[in-house]
Protein backbone atom coordinates (compact mmCIF):
# COMPACT_ATOMS: atom_id res chain seq x y z
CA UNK A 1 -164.75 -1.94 76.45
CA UNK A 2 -161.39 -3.07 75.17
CA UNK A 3 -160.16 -3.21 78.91
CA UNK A 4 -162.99 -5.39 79.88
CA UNK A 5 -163.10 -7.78 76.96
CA UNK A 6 -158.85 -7.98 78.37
CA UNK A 7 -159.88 -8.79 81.90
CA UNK A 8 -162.70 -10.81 80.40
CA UNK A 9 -160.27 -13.05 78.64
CA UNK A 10 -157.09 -12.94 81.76
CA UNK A 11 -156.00 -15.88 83.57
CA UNK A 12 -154.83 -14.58 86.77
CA UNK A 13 -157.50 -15.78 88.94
CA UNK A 14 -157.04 -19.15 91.26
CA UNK A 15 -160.23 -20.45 89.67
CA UNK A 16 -158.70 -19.97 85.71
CA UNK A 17 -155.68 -21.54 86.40
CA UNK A 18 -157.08 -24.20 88.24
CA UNK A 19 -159.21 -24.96 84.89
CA UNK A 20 -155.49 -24.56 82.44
CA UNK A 21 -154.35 -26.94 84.72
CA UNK A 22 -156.80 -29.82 84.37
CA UNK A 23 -157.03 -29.01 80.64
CA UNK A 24 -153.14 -30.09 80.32
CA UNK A 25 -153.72 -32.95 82.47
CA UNK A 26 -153.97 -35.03 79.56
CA UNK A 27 -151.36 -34.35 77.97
CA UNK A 28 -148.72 -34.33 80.62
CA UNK A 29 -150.06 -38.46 81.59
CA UNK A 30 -149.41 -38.65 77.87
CA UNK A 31 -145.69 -38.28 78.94
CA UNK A 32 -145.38 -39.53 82.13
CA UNK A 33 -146.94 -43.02 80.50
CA UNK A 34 -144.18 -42.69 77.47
CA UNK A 35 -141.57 -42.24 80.16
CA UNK A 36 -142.76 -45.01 82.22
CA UNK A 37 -143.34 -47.32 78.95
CA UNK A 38 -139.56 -46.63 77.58
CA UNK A 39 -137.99 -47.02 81.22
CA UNK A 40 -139.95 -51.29 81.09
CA UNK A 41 -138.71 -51.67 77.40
CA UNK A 42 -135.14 -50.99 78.53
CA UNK A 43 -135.42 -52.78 81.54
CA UNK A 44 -137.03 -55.71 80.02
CA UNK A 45 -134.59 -55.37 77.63
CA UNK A 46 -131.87 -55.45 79.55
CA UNK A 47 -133.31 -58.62 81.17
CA UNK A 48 -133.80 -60.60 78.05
CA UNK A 49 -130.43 -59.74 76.91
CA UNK A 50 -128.83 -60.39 80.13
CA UNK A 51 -126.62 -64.44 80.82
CA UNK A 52 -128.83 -67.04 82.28
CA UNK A 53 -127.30 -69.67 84.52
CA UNK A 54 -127.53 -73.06 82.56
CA UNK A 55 -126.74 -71.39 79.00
CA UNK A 56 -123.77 -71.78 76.75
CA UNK A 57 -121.36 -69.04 77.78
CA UNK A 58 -120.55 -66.63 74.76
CA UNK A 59 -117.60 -67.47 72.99
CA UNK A 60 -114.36 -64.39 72.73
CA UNK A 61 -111.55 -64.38 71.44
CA UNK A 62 -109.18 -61.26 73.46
CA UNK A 63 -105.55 -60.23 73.69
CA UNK A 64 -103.34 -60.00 76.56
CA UNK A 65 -101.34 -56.81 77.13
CA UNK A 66 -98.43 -58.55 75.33
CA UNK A 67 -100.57 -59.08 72.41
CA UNK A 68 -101.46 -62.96 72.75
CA UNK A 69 -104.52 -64.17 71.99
CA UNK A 70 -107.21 -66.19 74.18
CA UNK A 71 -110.07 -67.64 73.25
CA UNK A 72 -112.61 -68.73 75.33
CA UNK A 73 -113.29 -72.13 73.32
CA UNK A 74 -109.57 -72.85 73.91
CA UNK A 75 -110.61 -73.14 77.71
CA UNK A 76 -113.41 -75.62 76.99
CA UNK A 77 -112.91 -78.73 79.09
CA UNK A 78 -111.59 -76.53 82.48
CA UNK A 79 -113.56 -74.56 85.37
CA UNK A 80 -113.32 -70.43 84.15
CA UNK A 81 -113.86 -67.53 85.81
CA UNK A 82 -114.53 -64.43 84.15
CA UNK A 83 -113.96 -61.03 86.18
CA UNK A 84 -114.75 -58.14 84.59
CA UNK A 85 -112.42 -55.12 85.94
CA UNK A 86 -111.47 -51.40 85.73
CA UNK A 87 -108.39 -50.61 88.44
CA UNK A 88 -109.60 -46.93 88.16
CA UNK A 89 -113.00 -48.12 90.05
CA UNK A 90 -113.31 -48.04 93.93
CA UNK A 91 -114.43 -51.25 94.11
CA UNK A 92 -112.08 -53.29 92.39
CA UNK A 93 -109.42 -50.83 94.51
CA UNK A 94 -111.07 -52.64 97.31
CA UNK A 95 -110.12 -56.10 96.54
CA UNK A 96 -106.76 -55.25 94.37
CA UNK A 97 -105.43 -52.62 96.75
CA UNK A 98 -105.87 -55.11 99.48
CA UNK A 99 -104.36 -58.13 97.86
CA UNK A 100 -107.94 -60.25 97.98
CA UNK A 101 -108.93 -60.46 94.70
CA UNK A 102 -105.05 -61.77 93.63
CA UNK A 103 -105.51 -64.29 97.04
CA UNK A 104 -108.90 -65.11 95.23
CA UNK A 105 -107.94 -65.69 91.85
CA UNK A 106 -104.28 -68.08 93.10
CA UNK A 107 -106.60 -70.26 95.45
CA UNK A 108 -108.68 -70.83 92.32
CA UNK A 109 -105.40 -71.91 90.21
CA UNK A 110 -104.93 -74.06 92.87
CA UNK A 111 -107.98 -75.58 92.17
CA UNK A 112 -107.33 -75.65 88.54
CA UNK A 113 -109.33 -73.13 87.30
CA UNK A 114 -108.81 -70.70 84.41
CA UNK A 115 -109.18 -67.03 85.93
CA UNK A 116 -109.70 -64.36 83.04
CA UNK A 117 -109.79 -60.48 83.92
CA UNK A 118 -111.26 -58.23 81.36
CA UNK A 119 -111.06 -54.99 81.39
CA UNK A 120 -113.54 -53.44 78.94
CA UNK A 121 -113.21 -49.49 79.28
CA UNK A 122 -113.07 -48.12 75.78
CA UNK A 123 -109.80 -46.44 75.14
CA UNK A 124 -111.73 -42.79 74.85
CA UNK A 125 -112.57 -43.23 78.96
CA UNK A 126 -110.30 -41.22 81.54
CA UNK A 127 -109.75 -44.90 83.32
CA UNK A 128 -108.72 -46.43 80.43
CA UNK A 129 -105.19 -48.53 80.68
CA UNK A 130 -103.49 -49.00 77.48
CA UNK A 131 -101.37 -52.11 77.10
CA UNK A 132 -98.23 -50.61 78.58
CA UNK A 133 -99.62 -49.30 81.73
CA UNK A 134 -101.50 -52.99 81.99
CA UNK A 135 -98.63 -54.47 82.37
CA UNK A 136 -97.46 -52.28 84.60
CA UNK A 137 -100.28 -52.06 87.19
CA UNK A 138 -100.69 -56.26 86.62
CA UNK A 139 -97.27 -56.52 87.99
CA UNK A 140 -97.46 -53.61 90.44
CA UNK A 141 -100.71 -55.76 91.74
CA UNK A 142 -99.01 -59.24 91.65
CA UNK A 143 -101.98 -60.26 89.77
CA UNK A 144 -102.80 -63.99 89.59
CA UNK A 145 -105.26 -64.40 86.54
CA UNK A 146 -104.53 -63.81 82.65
CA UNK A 147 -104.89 -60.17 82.13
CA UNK A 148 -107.26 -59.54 78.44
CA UNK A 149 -108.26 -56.30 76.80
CA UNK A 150 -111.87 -55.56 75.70
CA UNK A 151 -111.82 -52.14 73.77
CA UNK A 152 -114.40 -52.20 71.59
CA UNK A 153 -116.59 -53.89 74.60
CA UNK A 154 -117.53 -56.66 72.23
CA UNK A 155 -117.37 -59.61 75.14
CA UNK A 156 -118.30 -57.15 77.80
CA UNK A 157 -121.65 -56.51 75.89
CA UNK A 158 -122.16 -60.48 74.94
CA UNK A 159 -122.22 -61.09 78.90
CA UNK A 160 -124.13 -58.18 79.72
CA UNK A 161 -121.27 -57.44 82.18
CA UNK A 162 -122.78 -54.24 83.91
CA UNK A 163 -120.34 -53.41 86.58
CA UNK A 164 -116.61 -53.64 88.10
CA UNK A 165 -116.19 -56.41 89.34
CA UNK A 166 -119.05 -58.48 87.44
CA UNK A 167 -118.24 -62.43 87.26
CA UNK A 168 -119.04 -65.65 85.67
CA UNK A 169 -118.62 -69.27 86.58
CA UNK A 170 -118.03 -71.26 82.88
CA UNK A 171 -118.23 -75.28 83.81
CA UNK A 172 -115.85 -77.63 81.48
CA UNK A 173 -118.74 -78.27 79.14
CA UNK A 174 -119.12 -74.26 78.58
CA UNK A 175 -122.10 -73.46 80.13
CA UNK A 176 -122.53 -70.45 82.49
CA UNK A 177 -123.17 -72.11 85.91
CA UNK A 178 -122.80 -68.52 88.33
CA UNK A 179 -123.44 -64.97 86.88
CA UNK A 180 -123.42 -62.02 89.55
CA UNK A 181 -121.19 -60.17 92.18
CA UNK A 182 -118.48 -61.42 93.86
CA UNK A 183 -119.55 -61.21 97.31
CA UNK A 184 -122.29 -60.03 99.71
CA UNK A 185 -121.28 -56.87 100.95
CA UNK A 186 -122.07 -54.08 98.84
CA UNK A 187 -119.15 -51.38 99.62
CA UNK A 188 -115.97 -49.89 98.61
CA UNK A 189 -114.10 -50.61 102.35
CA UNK A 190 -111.82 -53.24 102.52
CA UNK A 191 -112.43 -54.19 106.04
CA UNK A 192 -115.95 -55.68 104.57
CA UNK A 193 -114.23 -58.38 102.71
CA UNK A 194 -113.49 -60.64 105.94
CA UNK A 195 -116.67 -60.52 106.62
CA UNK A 196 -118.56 -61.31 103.35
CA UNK A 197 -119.16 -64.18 101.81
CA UNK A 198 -117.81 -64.76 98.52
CA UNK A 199 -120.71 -65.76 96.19
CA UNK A 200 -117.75 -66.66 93.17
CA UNK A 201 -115.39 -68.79 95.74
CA UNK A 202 -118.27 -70.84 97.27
CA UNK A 203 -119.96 -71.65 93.64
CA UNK A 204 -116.79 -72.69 92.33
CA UNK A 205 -116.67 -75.19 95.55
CA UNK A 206 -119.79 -76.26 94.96
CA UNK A 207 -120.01 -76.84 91.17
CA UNK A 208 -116.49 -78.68 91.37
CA UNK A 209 -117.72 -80.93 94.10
CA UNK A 210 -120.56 -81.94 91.55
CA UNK A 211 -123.12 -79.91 93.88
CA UNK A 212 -125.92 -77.48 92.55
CA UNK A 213 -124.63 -74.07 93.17
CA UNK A 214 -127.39 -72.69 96.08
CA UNK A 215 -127.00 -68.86 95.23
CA UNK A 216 -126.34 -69.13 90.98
CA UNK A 217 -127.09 -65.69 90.00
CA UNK A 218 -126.60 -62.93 92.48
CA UNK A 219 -127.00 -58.73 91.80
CA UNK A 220 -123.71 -57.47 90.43
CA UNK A 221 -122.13 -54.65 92.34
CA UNK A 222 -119.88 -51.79 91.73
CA UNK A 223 -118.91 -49.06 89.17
CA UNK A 224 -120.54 -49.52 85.72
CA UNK A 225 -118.55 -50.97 82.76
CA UNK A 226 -117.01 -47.60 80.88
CA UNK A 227 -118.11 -49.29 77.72
């Protein structure tokens, strides 16, 4: 009797665990809908928290490598760009190893603009560049922009700066006029850049000409910010 009350109360049949598995239906939507519902908070989240084109631009105040301070508000009254940057990332090897990016940011001077690269890696990262080896790599690199440091990610996080490279456009009166990547071709090759065209070159042209920018906020591309 004892054996048959066991087989009476076994699950091995197709049938039983057909039934166990409706039965914990339920609960397993239960957490497929919390996963779902926390994966839209963040990326609603992420969206309300993120630059919008026509805003004031955050206000910073950074240090160079050599310990001199820059502040954003100083800069009011000039075209900036801001170009967020990590040289341990693939695709800012891209434009740095290939002398683009430095090509970008001296045709820009030409134009008069302010050209700020921040490099926002926290000091804990593998990639991170302390002030020393800054200097060393901005002059290895013939870099053409003022070079600012972002360890606690403070400015990083007020742009919502989510990859390497990640820029803005700031107009005189300090409002964020492009936010996005700089260019259309989504890779790590070099032989790409020729090719693309350069969303952050053809706003500034644009925006300085007294023109609406046509593409103002593109998808960022890249390696993520190591905040």
């Amino acid at each position: 009797m004892l054996e048959a009350k066991s087989k009476r109360f076994s699950c091995l049949s197709p049938v039983c665990a057909h039934i166990v598995q409706i039965h914990a239906l339920p609960h397993i939507m239960k957490k497929l809908t919390y996963a779902l519902s926390t994966a839209l908070f963040l990326a609603l989240a992420s969206i309300a928290t993120a630059i919008s084109v026509g805003e004031p631009a955050p206000d910073f105040t950074l240090k160079t490598p050599t310990g001199e301070e820059v502040s954003l508000s100083s800069l009011k009254g000039d075209y900036v760009v801001l170009e967020w940057v990590n040289p341990g990332c693939p695709f800012v090897k891209k434009f740095y190893n290939a002398g683009a990016m430095q090509a970008f940011q001296e045709e820009a001077q030409a134009m008069g603009v302010k050209w700020l690269s921040i490099n926002s890696t926290n000091p804990d990262h593998r990639e991170y560049l302390d002030a020393d080896a800054s200097i060393a790599y901005y002059a290895e690199k013939n870099v053409n922009s003022t070079w600012l440091l972002d360890e606690d990610g403070s400015a990083g996080k007020a742009y919502s700066a989510r990859t390497t490279p990640h820029c803005f456009i700031i107009d005189p009166e300090g409002n964020v006029v492009y936010a996005g990547a700089i260019d259309d071709k989504k890779s790590a090759d070099p032989a790409d850049i020729a090719t693309a065209t350069n969303y952050v070159m053809t706003a500034l042209a644009s925006t300085m000409a007294g023109e609406a920018v046509a593409e103002d906020r593109t998808r960022p591309y890249g390696c993520s910010v190591k905040y």
